[in-house]
PDB file of N, CA and C in Angstrom:
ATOM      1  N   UNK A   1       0.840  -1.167   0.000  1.00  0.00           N
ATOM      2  CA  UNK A   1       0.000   0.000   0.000  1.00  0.00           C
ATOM      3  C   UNK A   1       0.883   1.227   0.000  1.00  0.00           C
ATOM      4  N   UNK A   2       0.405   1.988  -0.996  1.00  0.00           N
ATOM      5  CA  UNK A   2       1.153   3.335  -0.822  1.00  0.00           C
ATOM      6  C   UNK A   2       0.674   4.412  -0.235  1.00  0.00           C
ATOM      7  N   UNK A   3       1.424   4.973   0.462  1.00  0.00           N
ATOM      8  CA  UNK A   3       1.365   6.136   1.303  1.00  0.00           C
ATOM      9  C   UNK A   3       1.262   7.498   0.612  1.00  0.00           C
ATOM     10  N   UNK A   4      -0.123   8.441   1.130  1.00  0.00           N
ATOM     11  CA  UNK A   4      -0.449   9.320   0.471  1.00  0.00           C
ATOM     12  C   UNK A   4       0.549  10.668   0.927  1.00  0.00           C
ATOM     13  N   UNK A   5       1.034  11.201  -0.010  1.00  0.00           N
ATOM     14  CA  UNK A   5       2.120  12.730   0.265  1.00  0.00           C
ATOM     15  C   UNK A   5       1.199  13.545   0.821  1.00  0.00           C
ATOM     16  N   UNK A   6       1.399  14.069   1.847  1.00  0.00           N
ATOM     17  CA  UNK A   6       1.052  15.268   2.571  1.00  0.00           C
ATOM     18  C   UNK A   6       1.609  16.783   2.083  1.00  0.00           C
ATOM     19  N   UNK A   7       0.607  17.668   1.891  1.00  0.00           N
ATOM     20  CA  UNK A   7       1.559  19.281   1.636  1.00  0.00           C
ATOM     21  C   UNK A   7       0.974  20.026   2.683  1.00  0.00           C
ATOM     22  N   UNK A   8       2.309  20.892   2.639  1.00  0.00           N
ATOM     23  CA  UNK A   8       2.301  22.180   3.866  1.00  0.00           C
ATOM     24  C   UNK A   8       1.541  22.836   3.426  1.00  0.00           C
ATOM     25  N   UNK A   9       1.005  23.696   4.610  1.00  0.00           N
ATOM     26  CA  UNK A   9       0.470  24.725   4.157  1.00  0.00           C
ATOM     27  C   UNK A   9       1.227  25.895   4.744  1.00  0.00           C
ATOM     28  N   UNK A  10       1.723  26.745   4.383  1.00  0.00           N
ATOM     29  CA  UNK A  10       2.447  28.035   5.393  1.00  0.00           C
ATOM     30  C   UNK A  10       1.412  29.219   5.027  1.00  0.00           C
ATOM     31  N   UNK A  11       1.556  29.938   6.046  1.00  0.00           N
ATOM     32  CA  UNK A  11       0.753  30.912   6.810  1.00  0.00           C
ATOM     33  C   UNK A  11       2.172  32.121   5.856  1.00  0.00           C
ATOM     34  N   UNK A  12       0.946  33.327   5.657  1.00  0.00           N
ATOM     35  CA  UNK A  12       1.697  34.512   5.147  1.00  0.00           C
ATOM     36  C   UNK A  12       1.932  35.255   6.017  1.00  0.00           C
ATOM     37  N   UNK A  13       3.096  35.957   6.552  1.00  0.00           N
ATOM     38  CA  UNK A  13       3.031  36.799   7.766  1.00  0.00           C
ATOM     39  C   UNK A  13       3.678  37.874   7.087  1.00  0.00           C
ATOM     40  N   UNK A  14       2.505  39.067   7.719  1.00  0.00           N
ATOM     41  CA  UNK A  14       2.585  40.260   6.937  1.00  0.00           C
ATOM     42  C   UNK A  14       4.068  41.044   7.369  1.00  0.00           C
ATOM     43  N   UNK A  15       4.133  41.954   6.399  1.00  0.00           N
ATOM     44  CA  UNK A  15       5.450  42.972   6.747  1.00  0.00           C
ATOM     45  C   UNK A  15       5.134  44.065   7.793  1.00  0.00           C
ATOM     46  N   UNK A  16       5.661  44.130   8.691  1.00  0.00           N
ATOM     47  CA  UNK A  16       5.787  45.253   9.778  1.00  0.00           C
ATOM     48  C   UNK A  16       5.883  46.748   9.254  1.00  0.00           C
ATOM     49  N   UNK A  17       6.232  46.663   8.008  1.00  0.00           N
ATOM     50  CA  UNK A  17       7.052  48.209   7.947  1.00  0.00           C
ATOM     51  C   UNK A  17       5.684  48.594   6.997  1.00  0.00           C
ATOM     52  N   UNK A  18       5.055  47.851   6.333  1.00  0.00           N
ATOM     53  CA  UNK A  18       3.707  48.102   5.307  1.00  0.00           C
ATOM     54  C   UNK A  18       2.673  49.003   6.774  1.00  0.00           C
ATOM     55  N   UNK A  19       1.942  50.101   6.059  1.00  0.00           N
ATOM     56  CA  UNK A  19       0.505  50.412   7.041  1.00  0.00           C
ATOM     57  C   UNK A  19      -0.179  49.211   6.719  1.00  0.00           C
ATOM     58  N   UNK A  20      -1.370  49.231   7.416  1.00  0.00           N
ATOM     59  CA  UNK A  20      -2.511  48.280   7.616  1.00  0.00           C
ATOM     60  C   UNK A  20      -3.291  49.277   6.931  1.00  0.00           C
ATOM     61  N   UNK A  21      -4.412  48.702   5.946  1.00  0.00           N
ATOM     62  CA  UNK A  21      -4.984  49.913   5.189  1.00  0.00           C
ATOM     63  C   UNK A  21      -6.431  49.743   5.959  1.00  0.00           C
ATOM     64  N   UNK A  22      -6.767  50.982   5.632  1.00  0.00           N
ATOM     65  CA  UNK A  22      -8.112  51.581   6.776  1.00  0.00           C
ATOM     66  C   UNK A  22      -9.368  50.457   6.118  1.00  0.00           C
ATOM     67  N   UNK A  23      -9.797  49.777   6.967  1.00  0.00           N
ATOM     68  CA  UNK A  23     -11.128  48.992   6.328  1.00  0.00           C
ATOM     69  C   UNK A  23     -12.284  49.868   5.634  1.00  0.00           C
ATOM     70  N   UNK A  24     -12.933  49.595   4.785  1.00  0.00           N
ATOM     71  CA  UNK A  24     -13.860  50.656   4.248  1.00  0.00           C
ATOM     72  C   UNK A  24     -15.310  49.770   4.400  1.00  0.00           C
ATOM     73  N   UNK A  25     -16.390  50.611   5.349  1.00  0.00           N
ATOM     74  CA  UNK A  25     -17.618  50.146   5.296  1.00  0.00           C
ATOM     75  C   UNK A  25     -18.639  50.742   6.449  1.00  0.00           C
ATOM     76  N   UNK A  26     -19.542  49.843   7.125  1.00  0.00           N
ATOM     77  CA  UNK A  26     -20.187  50.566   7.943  1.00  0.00           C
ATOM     78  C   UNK A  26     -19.266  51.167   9.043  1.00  0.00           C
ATOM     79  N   UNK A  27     -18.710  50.536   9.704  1.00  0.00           N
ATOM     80  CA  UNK A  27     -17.637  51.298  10.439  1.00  0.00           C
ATOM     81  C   UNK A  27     -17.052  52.487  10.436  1.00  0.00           C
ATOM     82  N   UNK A  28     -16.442  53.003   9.373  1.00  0.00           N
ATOM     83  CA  UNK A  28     -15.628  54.038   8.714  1.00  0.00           C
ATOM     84  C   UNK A  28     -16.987  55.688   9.289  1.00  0.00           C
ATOM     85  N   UNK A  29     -16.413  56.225  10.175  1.00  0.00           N
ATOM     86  CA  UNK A  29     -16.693  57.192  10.604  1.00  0.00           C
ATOM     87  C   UNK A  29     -16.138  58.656   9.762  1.00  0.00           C
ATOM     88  N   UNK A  30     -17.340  59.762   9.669  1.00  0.00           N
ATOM     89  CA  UNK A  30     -16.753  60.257   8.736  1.00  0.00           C
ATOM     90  C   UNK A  30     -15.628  61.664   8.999  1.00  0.00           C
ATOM     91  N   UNK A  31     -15.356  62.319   7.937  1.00  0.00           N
ATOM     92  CA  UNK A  31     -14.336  63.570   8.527  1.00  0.00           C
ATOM     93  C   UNK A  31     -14.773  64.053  10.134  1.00  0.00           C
ATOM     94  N   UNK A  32     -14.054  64.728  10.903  1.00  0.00           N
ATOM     95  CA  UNK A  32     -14.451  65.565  11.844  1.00  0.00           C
ATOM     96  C   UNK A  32     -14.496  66.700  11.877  1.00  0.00           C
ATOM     97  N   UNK A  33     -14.973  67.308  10.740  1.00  0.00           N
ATOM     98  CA  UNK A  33     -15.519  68.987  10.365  1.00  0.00           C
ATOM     99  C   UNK A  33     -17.143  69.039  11.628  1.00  0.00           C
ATOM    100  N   UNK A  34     -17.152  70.441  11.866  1.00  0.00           N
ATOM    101  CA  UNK A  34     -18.310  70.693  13.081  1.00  0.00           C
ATOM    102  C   UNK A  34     -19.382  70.762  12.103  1.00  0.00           C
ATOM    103  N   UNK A  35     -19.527  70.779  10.921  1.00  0.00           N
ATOM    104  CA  UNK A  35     -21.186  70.836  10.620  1.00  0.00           C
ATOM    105  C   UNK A  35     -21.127  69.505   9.273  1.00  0.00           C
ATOM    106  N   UNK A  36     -22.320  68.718   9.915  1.00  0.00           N
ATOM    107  CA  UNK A  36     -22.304  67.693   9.151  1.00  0.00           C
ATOM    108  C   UNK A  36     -23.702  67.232   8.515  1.00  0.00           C
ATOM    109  N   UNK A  37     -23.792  66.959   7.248  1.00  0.00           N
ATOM    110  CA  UNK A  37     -24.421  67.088   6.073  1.00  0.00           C
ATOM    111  C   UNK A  37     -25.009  65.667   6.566  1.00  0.00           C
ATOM    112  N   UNK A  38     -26.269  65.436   6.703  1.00  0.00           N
ATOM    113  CA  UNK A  38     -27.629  64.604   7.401  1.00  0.00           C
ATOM    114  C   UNK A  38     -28.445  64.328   6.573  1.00  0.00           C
ATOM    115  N   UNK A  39     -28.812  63.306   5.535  1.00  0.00           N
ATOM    116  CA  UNK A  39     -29.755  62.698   4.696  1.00  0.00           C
ATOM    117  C   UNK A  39     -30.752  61.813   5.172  1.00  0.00           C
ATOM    118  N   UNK A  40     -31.316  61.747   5.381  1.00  0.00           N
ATOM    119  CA  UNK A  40     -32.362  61.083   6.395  1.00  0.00           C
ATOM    120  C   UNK A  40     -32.168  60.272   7.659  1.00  0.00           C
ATOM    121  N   UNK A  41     -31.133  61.198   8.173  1.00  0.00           N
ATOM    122  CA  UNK A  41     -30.801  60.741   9.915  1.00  0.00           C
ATOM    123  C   UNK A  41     -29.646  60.408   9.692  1.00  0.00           C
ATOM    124  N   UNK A  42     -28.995  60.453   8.687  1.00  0.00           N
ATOM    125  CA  UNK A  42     -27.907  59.604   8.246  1.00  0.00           C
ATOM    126  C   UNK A  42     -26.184  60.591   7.716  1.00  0.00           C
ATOM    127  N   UNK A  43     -25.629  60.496   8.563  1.00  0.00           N
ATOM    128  CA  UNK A  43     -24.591  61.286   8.381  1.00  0.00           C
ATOM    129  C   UNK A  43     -23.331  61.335   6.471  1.00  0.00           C
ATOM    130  N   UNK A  44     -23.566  61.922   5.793  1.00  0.00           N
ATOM    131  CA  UNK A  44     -22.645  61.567   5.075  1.00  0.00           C
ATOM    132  C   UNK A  44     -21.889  62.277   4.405  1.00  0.00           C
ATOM    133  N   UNK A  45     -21.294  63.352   5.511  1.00  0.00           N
ATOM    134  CA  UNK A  45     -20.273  64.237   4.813  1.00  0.00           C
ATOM    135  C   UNK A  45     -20.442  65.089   5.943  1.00  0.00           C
ATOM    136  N   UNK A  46     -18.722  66.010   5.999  1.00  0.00           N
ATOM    137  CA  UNK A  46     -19.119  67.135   7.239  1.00  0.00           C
ATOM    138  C   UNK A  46     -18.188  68.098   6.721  1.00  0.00           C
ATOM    139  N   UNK A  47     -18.410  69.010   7.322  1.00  0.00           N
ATOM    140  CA  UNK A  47     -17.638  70.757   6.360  1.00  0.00           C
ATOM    141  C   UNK A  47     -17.195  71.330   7.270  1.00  0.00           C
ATOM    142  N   UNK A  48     -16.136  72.376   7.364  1.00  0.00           N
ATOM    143  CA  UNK A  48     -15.771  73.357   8.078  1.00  0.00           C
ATOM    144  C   UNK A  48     -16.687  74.514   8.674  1.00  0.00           C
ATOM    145  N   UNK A  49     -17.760  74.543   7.373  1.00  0.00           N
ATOM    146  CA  UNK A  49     -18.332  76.279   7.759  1.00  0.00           C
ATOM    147  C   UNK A  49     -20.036  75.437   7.519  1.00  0.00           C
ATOM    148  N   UNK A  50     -21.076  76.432   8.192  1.00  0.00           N
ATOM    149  CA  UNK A  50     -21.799  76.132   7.817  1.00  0.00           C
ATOM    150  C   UNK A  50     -22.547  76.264   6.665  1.00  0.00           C
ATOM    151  N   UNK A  51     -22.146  77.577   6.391  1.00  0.00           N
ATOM    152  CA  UNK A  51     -22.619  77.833   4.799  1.00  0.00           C
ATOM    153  C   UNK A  51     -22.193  76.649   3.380  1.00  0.00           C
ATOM    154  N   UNK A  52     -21.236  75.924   4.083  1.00  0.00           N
ATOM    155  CA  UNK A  52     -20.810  74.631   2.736  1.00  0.00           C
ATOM    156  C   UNK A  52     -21.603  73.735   2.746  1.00  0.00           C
ATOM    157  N   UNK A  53     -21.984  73.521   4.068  1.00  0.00           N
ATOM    158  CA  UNK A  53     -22.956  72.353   4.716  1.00  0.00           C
ATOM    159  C   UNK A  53     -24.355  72.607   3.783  1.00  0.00           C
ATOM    160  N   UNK A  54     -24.694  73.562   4.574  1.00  0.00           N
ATOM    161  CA  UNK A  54     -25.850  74.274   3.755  1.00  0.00           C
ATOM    162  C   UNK A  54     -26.369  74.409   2.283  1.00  0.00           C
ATOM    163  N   UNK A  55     -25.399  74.603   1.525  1.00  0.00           N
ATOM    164  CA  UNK A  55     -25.457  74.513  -0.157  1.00  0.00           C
ATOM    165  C   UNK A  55     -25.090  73.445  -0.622  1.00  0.00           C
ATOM    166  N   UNK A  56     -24.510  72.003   0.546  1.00  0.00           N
ATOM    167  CA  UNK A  56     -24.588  70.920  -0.460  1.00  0.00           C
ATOM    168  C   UNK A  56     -25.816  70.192  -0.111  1.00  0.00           C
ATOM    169  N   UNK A  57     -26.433  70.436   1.073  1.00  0.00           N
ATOM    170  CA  UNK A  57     -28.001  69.939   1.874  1.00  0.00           C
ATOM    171  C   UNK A  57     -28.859  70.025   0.841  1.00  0.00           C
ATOM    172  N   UNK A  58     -28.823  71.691  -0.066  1.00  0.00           N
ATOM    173  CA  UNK A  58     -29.790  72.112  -0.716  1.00  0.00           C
ATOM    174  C   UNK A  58     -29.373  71.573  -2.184  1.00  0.00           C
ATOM    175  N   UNK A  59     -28.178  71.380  -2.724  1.00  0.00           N
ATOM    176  CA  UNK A  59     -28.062  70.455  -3.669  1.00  0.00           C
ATOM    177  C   UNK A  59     -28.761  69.285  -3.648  1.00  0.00           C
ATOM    178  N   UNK A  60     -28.589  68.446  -2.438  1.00  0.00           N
ATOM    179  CA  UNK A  60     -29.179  67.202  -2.339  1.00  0.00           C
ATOM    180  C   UNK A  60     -30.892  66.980  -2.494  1.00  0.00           C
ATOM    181  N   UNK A  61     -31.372  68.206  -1.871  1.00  0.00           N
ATOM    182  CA  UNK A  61     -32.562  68.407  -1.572  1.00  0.00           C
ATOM    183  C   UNK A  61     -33.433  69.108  -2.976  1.00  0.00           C
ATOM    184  N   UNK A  62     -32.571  69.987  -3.680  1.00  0.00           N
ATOM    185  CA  UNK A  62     -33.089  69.889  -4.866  1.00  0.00           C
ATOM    186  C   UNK A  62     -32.984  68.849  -6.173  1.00  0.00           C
ATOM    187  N   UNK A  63     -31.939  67.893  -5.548  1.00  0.00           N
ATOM    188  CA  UNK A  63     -31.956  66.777  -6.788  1.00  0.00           C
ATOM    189  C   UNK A  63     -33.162  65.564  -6.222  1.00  0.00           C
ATOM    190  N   UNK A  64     -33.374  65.533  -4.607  1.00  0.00           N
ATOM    191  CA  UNK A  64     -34.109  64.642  -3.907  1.00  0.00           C
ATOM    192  C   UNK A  64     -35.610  65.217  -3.235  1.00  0.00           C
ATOM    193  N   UNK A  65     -36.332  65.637  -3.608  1.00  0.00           N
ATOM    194  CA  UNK A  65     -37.215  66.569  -2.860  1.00  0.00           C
ATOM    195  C   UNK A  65     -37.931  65.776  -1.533  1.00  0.00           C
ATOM    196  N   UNK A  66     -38.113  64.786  -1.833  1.00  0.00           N
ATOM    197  CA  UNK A  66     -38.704  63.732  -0.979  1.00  0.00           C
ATOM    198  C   UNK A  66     -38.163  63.334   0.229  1.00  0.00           C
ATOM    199  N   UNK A  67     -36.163  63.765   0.231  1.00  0.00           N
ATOM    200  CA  UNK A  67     -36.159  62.726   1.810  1.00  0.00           C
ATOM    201  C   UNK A  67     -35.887  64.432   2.375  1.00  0.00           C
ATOM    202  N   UNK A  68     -35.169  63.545   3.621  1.00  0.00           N
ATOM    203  CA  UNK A  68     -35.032  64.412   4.680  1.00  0.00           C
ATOM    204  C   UNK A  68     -33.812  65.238   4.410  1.00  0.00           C
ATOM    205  N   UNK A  69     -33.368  66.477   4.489  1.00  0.00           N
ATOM    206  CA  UNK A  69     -31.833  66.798   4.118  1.00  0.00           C
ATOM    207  C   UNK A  69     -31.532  67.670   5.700  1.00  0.00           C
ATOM    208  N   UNK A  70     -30.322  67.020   6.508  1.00  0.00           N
ATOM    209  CA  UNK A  70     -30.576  68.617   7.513  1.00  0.00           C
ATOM    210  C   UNK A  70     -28.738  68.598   7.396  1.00  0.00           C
ATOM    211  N   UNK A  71     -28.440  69.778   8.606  1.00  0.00           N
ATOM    212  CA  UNK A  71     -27.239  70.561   8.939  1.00  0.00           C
ATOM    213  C   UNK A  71     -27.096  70.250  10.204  1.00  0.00           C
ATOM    214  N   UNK A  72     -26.441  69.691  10.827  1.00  0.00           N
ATOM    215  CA  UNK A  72     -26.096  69.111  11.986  1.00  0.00           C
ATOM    216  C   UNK A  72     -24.670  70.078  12.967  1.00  0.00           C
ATOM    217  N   UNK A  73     -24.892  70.547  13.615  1.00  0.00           N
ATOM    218  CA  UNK A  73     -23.630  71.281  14.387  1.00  0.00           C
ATOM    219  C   UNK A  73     -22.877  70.386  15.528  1.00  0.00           C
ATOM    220  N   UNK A  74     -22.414  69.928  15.194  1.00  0.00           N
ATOM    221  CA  UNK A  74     -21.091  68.789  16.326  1.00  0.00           C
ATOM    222  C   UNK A  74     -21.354  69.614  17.617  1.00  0.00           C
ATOM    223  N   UNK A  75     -20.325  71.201  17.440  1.00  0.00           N
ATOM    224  CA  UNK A  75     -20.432  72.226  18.709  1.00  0.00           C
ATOM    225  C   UNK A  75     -21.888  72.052  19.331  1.00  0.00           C
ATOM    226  N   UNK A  76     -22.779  72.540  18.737  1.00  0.00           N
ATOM    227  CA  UNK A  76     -23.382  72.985  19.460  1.00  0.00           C
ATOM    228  C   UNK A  76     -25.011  72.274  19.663  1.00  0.00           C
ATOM    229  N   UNK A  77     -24.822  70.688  19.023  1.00  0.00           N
ATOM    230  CA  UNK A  77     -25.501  70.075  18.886  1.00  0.00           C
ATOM    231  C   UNK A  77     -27.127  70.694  18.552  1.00  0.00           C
ATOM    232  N   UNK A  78     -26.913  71.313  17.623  1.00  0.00           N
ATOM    233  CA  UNK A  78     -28.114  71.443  16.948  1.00  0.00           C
ATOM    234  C   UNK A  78     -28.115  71.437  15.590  1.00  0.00           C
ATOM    235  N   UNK A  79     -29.843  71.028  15.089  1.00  0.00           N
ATOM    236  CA  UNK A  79     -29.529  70.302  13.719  1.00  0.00           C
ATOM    237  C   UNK A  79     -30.836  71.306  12.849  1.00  0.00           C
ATOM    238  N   UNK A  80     -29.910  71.799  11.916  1.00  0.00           N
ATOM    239  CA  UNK A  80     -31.331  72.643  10.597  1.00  0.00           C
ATOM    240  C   UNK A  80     -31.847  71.621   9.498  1.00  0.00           C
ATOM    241  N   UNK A  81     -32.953  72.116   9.618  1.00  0.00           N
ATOM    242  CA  UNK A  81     -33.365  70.806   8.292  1.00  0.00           C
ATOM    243  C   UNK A  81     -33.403  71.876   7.331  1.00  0.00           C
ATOM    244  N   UNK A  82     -33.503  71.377   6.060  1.00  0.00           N
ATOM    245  CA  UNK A  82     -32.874  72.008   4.660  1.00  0.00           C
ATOM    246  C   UNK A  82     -34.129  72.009   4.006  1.00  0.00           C
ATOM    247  N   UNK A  83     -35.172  72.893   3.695  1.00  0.00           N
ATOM    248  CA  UNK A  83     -36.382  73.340   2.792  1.00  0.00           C
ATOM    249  C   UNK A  83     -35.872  74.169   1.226  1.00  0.00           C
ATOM    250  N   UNK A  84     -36.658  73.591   0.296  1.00  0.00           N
ATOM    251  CA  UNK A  84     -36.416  73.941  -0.912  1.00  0.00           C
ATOM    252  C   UNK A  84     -37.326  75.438  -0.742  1.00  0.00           C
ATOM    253  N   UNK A  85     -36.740  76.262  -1.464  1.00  0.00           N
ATOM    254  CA  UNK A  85     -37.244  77.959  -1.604  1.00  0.00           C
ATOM    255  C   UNK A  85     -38.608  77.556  -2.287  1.00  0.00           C
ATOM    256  N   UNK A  86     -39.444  78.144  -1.705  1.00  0.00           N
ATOM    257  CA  UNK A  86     -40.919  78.493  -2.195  1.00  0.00           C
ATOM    258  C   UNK A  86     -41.019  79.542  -3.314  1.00  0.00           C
ATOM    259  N   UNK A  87     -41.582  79.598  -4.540  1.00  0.00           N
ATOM    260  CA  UNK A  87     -41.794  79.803  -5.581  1.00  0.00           C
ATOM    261  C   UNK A  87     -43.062  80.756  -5.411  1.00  0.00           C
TER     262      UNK A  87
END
């Protein structure tokens, strides 16, 4: 009877001197600018000033009329919701 060959398996062990690259997904928390751009409760982008916040809310809100768009202040924990101009 012949005897079946066995193979190794070796393990890859990473390089020390490489970064570890940032995982990308629910996790991934976003910039830490104080005013942050809010799509239906949902954080996804934050700005320095509020006026940037503000004109990309109303971008969103005029391409989306339907959801929610607001302006969120980190400081001072208060949040503007974003209304399209009345005609």
């Amino acid at each position: 009877m012949k005897l079946r060959q066995t193979s190794r398996i070796t393990a890859k062990v990473p390089d020390t001197d490489e970064p570890v690259p940032n995982s990308i997904g629910q996790g991934k928390r976003p910039e830490t600018g104080q005013f942050r751009l809010q799509v239906d409760r949902q954080t996804k982008a934050s700005y320095a000033t509020h006026e940037a916040a503000e004109q990309a809310g109303l971008a969103v809100k005029q391409g989306h009329p339907i959801v929610q768009v607001a302006v969120y202040d980190a400081a001072g924990g208060t949040r503007k919701f974003i209304e399209l101009p009345k005609d």
